[in-house]
Structure formats: structure tokens, C-alpha cells
Protein backbone atom coordinates (compact mmCIF):
# COMPACT_ATOMS: atom_id res chain seq x y z
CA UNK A 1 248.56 -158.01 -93.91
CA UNK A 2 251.35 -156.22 -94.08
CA UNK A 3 254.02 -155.76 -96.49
CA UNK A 4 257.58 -157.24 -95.79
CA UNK A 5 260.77 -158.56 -96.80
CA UNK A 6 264.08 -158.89 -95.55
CA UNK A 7 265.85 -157.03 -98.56
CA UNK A 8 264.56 -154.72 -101.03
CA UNK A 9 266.63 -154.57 -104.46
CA UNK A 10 265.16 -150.75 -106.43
CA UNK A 11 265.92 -151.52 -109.92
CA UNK A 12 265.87 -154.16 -112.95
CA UNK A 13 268.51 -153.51 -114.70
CA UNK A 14 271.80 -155.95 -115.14
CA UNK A 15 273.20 -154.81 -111.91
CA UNK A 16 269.39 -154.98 -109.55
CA UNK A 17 269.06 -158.32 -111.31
CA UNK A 18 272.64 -159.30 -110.91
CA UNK A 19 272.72 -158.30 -106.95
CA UNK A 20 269.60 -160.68 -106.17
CA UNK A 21 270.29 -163.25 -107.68
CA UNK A 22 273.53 -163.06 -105.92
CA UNK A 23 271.33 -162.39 -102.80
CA UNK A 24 269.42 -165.63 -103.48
CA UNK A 25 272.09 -167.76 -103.87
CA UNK A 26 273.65 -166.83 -100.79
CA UNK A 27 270.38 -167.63 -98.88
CA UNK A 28 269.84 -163.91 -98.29
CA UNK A 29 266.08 -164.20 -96.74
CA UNK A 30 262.69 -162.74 -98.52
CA UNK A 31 264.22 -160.52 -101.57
CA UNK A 32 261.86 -158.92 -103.41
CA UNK A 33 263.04 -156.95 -106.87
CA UNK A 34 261.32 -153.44 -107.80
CA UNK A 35 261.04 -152.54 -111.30
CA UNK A 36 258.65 -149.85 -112.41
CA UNK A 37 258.91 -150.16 -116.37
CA UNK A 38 260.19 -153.36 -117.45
CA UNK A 39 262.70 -155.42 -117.02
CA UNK A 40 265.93 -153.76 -118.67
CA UNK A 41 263.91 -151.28 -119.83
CA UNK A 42 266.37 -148.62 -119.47
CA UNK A 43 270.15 -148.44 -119.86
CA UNK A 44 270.77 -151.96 -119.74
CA UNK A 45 268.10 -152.96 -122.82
CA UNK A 46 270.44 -150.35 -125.15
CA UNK A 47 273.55 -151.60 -123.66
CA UNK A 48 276.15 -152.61 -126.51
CA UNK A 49 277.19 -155.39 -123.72
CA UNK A 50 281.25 -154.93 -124.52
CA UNK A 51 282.86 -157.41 -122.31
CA UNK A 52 286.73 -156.44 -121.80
CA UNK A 53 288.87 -156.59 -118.71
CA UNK A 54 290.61 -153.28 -120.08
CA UNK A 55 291.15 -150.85 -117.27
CA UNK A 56 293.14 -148.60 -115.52
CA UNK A 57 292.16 -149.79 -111.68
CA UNK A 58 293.19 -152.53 -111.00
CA UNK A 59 289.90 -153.62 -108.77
CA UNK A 60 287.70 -152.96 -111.55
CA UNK A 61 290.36 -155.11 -113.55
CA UNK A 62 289.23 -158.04 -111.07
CA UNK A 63 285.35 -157.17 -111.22
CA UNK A 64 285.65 -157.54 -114.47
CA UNK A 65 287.12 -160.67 -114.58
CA UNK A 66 284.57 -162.02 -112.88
CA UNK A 67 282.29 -161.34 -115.32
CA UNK A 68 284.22 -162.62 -118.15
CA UNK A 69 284.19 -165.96 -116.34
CA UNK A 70 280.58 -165.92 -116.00
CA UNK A 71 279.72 -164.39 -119.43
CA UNK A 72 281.50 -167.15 -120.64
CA UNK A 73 280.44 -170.12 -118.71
CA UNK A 74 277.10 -168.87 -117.95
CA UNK A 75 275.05 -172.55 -118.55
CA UNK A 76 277.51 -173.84 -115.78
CA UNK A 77 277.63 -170.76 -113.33
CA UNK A 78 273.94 -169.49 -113.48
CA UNK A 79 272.44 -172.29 -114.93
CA UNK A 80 269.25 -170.65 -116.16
CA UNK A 81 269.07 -168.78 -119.23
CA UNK A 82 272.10 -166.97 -121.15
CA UNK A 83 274.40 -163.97 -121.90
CA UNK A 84 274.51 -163.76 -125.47
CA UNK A 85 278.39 -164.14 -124.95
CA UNK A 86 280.57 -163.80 -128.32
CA UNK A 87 283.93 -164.35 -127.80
CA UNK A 88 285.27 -161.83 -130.98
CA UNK A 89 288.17 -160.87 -128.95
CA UNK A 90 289.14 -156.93 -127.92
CA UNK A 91 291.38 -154.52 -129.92
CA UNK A 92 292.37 -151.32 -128.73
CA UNK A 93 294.12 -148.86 -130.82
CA UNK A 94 296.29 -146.14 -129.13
CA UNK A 95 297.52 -142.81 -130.13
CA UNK A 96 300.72 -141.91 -129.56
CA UNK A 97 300.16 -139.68 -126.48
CA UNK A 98 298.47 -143.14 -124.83
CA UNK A 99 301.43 -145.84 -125.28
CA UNK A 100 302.77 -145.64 -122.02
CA UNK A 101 299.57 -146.19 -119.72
CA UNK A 102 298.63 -149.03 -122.46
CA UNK A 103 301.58 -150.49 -122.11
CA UNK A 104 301.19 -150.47 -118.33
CA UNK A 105 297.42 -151.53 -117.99
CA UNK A 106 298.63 -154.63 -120.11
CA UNK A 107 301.10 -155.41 -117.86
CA UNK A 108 298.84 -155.16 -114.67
CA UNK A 109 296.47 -157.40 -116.20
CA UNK A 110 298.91 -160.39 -117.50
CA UNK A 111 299.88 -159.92 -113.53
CA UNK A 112 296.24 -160.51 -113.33
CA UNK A 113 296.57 -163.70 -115.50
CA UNK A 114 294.64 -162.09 -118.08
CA UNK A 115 295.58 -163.32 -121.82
CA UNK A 116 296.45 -159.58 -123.12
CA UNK A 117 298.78 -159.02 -125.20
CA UNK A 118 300.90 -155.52 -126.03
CA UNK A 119 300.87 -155.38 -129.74
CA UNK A 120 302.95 -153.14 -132.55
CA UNK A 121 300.99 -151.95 -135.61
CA UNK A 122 301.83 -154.60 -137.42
CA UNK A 123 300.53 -156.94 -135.11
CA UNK A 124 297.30 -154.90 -135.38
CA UNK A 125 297.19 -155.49 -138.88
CA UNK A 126 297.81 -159.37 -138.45
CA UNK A 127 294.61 -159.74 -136.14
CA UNK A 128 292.18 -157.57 -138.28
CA UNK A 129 293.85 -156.64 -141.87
CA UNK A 130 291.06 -154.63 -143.00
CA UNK A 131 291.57 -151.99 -140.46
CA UNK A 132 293.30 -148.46 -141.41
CA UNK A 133 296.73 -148.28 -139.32
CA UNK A 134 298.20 -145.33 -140.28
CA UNK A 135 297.54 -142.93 -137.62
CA UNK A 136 297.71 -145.64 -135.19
CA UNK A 137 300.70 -146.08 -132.84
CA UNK A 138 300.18 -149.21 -131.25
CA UNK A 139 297.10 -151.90 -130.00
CA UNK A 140 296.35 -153.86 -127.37
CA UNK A 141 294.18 -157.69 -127.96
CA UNK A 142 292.17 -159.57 -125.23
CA UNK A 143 291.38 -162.91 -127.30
CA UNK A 144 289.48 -163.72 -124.26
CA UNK A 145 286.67 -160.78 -124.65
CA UNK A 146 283.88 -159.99 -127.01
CA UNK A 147 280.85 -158.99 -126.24
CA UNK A 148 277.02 -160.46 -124.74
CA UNK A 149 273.33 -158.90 -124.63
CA UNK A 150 272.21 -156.92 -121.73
CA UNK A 151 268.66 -157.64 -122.17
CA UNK A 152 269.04 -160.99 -122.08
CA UNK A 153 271.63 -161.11 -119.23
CA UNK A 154 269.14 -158.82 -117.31
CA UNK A 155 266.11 -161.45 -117.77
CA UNK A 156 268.20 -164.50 -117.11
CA UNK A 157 269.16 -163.26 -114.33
CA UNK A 158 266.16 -162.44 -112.71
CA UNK A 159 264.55 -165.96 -114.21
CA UNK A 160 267.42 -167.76 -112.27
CA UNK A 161 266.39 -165.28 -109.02
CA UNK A 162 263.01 -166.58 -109.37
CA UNK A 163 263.79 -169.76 -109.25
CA UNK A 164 265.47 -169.10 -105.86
CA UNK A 165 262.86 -167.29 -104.28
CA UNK A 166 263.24 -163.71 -105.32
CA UNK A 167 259.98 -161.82 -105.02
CA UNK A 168 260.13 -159.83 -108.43
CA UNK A 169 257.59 -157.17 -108.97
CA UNK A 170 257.25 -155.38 -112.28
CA UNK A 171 254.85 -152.39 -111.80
CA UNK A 172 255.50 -150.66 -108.79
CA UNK A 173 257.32 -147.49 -108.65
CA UNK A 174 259.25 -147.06 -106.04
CA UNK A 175 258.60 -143.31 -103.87
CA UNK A 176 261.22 -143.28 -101.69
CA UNK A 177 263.33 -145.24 -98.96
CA UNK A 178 261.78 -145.09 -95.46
CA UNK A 179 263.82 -144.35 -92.17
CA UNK A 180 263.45 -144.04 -88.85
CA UNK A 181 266.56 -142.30 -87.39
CA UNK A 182 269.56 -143.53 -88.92
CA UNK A 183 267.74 -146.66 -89.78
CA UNK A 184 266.29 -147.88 -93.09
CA UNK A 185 262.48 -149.34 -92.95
CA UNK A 186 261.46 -150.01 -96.17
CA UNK A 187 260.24 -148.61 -99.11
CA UNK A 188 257.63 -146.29 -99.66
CA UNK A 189 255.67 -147.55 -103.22
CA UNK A 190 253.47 -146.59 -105.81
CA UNK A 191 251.37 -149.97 -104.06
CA UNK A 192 252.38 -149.07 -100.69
CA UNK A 193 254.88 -149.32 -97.94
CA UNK A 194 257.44 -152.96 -98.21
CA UNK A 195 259.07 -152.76 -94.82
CA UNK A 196 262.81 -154.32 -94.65
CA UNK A 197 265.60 -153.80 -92.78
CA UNK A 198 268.07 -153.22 -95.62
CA UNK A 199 267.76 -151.46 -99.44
CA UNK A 200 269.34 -151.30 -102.37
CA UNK A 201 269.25 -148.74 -104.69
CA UNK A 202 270.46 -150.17 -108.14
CA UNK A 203 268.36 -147.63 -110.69
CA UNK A 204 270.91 -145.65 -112.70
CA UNK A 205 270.17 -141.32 -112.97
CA UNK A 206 266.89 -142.57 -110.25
CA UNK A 207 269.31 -143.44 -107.65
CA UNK A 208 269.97 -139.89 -107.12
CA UNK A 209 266.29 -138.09 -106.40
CA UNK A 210 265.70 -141.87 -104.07
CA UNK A 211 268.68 -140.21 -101.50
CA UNK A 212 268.03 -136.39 -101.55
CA UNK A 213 265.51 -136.82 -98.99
CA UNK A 214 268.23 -138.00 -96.47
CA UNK A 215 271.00 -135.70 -97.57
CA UNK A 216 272.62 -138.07 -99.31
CA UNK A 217 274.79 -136.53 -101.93
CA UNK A 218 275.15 -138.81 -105.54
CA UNK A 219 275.65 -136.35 -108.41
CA UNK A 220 274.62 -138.32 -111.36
CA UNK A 221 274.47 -136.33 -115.31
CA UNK A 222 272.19 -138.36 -117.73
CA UNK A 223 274.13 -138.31 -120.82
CA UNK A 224 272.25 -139.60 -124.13
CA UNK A 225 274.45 -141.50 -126.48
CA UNK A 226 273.84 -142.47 -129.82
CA UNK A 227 274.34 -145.79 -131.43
CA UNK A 228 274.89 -146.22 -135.00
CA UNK A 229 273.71 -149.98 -136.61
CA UNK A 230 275.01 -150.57 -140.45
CA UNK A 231 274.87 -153.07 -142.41
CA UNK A 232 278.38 -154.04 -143.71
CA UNK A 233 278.99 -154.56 -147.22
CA UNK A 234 278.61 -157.91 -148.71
CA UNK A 235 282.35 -157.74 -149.75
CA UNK A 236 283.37 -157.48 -145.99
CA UNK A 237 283.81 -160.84 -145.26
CA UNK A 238 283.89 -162.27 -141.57
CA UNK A 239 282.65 -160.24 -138.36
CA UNK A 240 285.73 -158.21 -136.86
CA UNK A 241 286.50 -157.55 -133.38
CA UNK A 242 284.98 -155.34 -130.99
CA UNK A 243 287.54 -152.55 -131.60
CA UNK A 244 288.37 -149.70 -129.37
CA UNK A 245 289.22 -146.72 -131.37
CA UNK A 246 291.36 -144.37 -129.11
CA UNK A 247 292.56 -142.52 -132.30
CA UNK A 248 288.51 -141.79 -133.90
CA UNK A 249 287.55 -141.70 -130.23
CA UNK A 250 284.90 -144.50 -131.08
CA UNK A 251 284.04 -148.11 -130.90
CA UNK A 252 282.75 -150.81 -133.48
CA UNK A 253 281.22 -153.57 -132.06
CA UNK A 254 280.06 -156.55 -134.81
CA UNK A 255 276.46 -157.46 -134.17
CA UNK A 256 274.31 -160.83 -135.44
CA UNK A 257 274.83 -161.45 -139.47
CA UNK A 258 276.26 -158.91 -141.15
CA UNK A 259 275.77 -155.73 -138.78
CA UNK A 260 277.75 -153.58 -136.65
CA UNK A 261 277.35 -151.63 -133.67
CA UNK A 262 279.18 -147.84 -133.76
CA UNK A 263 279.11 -145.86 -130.85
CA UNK A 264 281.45 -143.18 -128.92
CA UNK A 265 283.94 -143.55 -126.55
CA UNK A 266 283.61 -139.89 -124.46
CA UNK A 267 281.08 -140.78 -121.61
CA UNK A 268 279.96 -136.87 -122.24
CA UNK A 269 279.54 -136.61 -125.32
CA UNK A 270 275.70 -136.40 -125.92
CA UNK A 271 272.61 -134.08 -124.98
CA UNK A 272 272.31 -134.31 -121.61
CA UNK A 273 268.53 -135.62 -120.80
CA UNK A 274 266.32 -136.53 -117.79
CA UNK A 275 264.04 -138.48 -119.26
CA UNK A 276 266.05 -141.38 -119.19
CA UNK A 277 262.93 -143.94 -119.89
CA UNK A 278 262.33 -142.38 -123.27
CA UNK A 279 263.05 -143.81 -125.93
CA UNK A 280 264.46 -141.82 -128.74
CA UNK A 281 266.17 -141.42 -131.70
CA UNK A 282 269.87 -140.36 -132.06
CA UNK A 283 270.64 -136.87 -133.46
CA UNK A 284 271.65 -137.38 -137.35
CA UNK A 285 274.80 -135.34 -137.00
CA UNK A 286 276.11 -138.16 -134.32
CA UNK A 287 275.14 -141.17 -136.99
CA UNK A 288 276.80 -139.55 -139.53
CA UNK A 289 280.27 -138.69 -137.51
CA UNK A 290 280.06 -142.12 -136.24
CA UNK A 291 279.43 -144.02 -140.22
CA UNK A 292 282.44 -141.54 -140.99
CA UNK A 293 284.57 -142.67 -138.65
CA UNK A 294 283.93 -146.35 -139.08
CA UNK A 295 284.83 -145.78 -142.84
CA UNK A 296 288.01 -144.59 -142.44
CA UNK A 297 289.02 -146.88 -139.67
CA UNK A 298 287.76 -150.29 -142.23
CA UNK A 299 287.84 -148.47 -146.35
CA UNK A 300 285.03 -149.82 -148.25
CA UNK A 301 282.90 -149.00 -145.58
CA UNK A 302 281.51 -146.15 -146.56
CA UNK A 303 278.99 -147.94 -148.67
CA UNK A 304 277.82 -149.82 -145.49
CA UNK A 305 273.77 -149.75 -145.24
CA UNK A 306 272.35 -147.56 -142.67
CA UNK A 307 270.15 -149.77 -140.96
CA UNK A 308 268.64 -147.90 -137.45
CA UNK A 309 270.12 -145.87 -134.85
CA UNK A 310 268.56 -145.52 -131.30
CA UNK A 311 270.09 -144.19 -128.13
CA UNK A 312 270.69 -145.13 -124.03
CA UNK A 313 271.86 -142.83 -121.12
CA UNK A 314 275.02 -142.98 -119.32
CA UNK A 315 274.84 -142.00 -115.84
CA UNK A 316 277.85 -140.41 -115.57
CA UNK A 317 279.23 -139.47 -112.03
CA UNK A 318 281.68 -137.11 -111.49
CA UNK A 319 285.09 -138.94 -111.89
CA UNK A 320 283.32 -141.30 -114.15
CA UNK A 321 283.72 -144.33 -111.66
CA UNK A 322 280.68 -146.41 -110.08
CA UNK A 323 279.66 -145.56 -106.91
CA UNK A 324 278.58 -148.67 -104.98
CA UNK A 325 278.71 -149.74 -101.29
CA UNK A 326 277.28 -149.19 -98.37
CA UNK A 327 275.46 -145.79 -97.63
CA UNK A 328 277.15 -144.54 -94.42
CA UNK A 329 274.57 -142.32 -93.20
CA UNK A 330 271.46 -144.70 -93.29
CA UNK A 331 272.54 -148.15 -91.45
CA UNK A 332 271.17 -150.48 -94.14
CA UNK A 333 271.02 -148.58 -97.25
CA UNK A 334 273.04 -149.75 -100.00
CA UNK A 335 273.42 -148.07 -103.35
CA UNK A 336 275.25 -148.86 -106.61
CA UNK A 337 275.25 -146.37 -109.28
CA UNK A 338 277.18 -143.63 -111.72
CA UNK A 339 278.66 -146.62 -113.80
CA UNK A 340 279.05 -143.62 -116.32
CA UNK A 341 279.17 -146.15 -119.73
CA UNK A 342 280.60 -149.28 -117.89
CA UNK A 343 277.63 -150.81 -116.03
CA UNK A 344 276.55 -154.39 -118.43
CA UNK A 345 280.44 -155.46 -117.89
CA UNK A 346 281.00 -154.85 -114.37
CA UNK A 347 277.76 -156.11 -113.10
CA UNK A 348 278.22 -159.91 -112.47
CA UNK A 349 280.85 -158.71 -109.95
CA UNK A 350 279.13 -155.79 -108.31
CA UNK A 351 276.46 -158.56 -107.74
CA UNK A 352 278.81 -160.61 -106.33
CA UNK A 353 279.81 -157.16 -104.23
CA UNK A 354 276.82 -155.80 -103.36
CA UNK A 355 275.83 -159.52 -101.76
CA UNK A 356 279.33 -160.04 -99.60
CA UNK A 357 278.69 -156.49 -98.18
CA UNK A 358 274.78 -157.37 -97.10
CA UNK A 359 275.84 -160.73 -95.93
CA UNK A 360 279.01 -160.72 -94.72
CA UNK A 361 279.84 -157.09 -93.94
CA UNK A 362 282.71 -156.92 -96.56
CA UNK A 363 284.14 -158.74 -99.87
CA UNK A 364 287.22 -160.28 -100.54
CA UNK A 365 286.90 -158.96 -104.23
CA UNK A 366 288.47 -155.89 -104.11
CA UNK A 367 288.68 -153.00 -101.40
CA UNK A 368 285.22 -151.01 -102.21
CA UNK A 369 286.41 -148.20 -100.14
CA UNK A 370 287.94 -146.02 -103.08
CA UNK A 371 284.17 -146.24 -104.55
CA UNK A 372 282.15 -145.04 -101.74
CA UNK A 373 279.25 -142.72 -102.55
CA UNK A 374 280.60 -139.90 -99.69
CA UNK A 375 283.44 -139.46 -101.77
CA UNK A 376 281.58 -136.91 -103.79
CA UNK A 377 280.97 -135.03 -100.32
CA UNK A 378 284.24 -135.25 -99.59
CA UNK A 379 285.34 -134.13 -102.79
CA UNK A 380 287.66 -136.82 -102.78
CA UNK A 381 287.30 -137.88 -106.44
CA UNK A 382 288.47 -141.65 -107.67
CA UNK A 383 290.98 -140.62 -110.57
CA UNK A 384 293.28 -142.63 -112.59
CA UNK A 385 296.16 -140.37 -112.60
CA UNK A 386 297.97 -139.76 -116.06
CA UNK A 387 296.39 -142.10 -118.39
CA UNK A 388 294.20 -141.99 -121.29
CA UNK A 389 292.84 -138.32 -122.44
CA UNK A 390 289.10 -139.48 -121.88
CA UNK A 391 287.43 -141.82 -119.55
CA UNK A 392 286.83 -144.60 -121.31
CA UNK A 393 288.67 -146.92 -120.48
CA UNK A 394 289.27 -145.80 -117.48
């Protein structure tokens, strides 16, 4: 018999899971959910999950909102499984050279409705005293954000897709999108050929290698980053916030108990790798710098524990904005991809995206054209203008 569906989703990370489950709920047709290792068993299962609505575009200002709401009120919204949502608020700390755009991302998002606030450095100090100010020029606080799990999210959202139908198939790997013409067919598996008359390609660096074969142009650079995981010291006291170091160039994110979560902010900064399913450890050099720079930010700290340290890949795009949409040159093909960092928070709403486009022919969300994969062809880059000296929140 053969092998069919209506859609085929390539991936099971946050954002695979996220688009067919948003699929299902819309009453998409047969979905059926490729995922050769495991689900999240690559960026997405190393994710540190930040959720802020802290950006310079304003439509990934509103895709991120989205996901706040859902993070939040997931028991309502999904209804099956969780997120892992802690609401520990967000704190940004500028440098001087940054006070201007910070000032004027805050603005956009109270616009928004967001609850952000501008803040001096005493202000700073009022919401987390322990921190270092000194070589900080100003803050910005989302009381609103915090952070959730991407493994989790990833797994509830494909138990809630199950529940609605979704085909999911752990196993498989996928060997390329079919065509015929300008048309997609299918897919091409490890299992065989699953014919469909739309794809989506949702599978991080992968995406890239699954379009060469129709000259389809997605420049994606693995990046490995390193996470740090101490154990704070028992004089501490309560969790902090997820901070945003723009001075250290780092962020400290407070994990279960007493632990917390140090990573970088520059999406490049890390051995570039390939072998994005790998697991391995971080380089000692990048623990250290980053148990360094979480000591001087909160004093004490240097006597924090050392408790693990493990890595995940970025896949960074060019301008180090997602590519998503539809695929202009094969009727059918849809891709989402180069979230370069900021894939776990913006995937409720690229779900939500990804699903309008296959249904409906376009969202009301935002306008997706700015992040259309032939941009890179075009060499018509997405680019924030003058704003912050690295992409991170960007």
C-alpha cells in the first residue's frame, strides 16, 4: 500500500513539534512528523529555554509574545502536558554604547503592551541587589518573562499532536524532498517514499543539505556553544533572574534548586561543528571564562560548585534571523530554519506561522516577507540597523 499523507513536518524539535500540532488543530488533514534521533534530541533538548519578548524587530517582538502567552498558560492553551514555565522575570544590562536602542526597543514593546520597564542602575540594583553595577549603564526588566524547558515543550507538544491525529514517526531519516517539476511529492526516507503534496523542513543545520538538490540556497554555520551549570553557594539566597549581560557579553539563567545556567551571548562564538547530533563536552577554557564572568557580575560567586557543562549548536544564518516561509521555487515546500540561538522562544508562534501559511496562504501575525529564505540569494540580508554590537538580542 502505499505511503501517504497530506503534510509532511522533517524535524522534532520545538518548532517541527510546534508547527503540527498547530497543523492538527487547524484540521490540517493526515500529518505525519519525521524525526530520525529522538524527540528533541538536538538543539532543542540543550536549549536554556529563555523566554523574553526582548527584540529589536518588532514582528519577532509579536512572535514572541505569543509564546509568552502560551508558555504561561500552557494547561489552558495546549491542554496536554507542560512548558516548564518559570516566571523569574528578564534583566538586561546595557553598556553605555547600547542605551539608546534599549531605550527604544522598550518603548516599541510597552507600544506592544508588553510590561517592560526602562530602568537606571539603581533600579537594577533594587530588582537583584547582589548583582555588580559598576560598569553597568543602565537595565531593562520584563517581570512577565523567565524561562521553560525545551525538552519538555518539544514532547508535550507532540503528545498533544497525537492526540489530534498527527502521525509521528521516530526512526526514519529523512533522504530528501521529492519533486516533480516545480512541485513537491513527498519525501524520500530511510523506510521509503511518504508522498504529500506539501513539506516542511523544520531540522536546524539539516535543513540546508534537504534543499541543495533543488538549488535552493539556505546558508546555515553550526556553531557549538557551551553551557556552564554551578552550583551557587549556600549563602546565595533566592534564585535571581534570568539576566542578560550586555557588559560580560553573557547570560545567567537560574535552574531547579540551587543551580544556574551560564552561557554566551555572541551566536559565533564557539567551534564551528557538523556533527550537530553529537553530544559533547564544552571546551574548559569556555567554562572557565563563563564561571569568571558570573563571579564578577554576583561576588561570592566564585566559590560556586562546578557541577557539569555540556554543549548545543546554533544554526546561525547569515544575518542571524530565522528563515521561515514558504519556499518559492518548489510550490509546496515550506522551510523554517537559521534561528541562530533564538529558536525554543519563538517557536509557539512560528507554529502558529508556519500553519496560517499551509492553510490559509498567509498570517495575520506579522508580515513573513522580511524572513524569506531567497533573501540570502538575493543578498538582501534582514538587519537591525544601529543597535546592539552583537546579535543577541537582535
Amino acid at each position: 500500500m502505499a505511503d501517504t499523507a497530506d503534510i509532511v513536518v522533517v524535524g522534532g524539535g520545538v518548532h517541527g513539534a510546534s508547527t503540527a500540532w498547530h497543523l492538527a488543530k487547524r484540521g490540517a488533514g493526515k500529518i505525519v512528523l519525521i524525526e530520525k534521533d529522538g524527540i528533541a534530541s538536538g538543539a532543542s533538548g540543550w536549549s536554556s529555554a529563555i523566554v523574553r519578548m526582548h527584540y529589536t524587530l518588532e514582528s519577532l517582538v509579536k512572535v514572541t509574545m505569543y509564546g509568552r502567552e502560551m508558555y504561561g498558560n500552557w494547561s489552558d492553551i495546549v491542554g496536554v502536558g507542560e512548558s516548564g514555565f518559570r516566571k523569574t522575570g528578564f534583566l538586561v544590562l546595557f553598556p553605555e554604547a547600547e542605551l539608546e536602542h534599549g531605550h527604544e526597543v522598550v518603548k516599541m514593546q510597552q507600544r506592544l503592551g508588553i510590561d517592560a520597564q526602562y530602568i537606571s542602575v539603581d533600579e537594577v540594583g533594587e530588582i537583584e541587589p547582589r548583582l555588580v553595577r559598576d560598569d553597568v549603564a543602565a537595565g531593562a526588566w520584563e517581570p512577565e518573562s523567565g524561562h521553560a524547558d525545551g525538552s519538555t515543550v518539544a514532547n508535550s507538544f507532540i503528545a498533544a499532536a497525537r492526540e489530534l491525529g498527527v502521525d509521528v514517526r521516530v526512526g526514519p531519516e529523512v533522504l530528501g524532498v521529492t519533486s516533480e517539476g516545480s512541485k513537491v511529492t513527498g519525501v524520500e526516507t530511510s523506510e521509503g517514499v511518504i508522498s504529500a503534496d506539501t513539506v516542511i523542513v523544520e531540522a536546524g543545520f539539516r535543513t540546508s543539505a534537504l534543499l541543495v538538490p533543488h538549488g535552493i540556497e539556505l546558508p546555515i554555520t553550526p556553531v557549538r556553544h557551551a553551557i556552564a551549570v554551578v552550583e551557587r553557594t549556600p549563602d546565595f539566597g533566592d534564585i535571581h533572574p534570568v539576566v542578560s549581560d550586555r557588559v560580560a557579553r553573557a547570560y545567567y539563567r537560574p535552574e531547579r534548586g540551587t543551580l544556574a545556567l551560564l552561557g554566551e551571548h555572541d551566536p559565533m562564538r564557539g567551534p564551528i561543528d557538523e556533527e550537530v547530533e553529537a553530544t559533547k563536552p564544552p571546551i574548559l577554557d569556555e567554562e572557565v571564562s563563563l564561571m569568571e564572568r558570573f563571579a564578577h557580575r554576583f561576588p561570592g560567586q566564585e566559590m560556586a560548585s562546578k557541577m557539569q557543562g555540556y554543549t548545543g549548536v546554533y544554526d546561525c544564518s547569515p544575518d542571524f534571523q530565522p528563515a521561515f516561509g514558504r519556499v518559492q521555487a518548489l510550490d509546496g515546500l515550506f522551510v523554517g530554519a537559521g534561528f541562530s540561538g533564538h529558536g525554543f522562544k519563538l517557536s509557539p508562534g512560528i507554529g502558529k506561522i508556519m500553519s496560517d501559511l499551509v492553510v490559509d496562504g498567509s498570517t495575520d501575525m506579522i508580515d513573513v516577507r522580511p524572513f524569506r529564505i531567497e533573501r540570502f540569494a538575493e543578498d538582501d540580508l534582514l538587519l537591525g540597523g544601529e543597535g546592539y554590537a552583537n546579535r543577541s538580542l537582535a
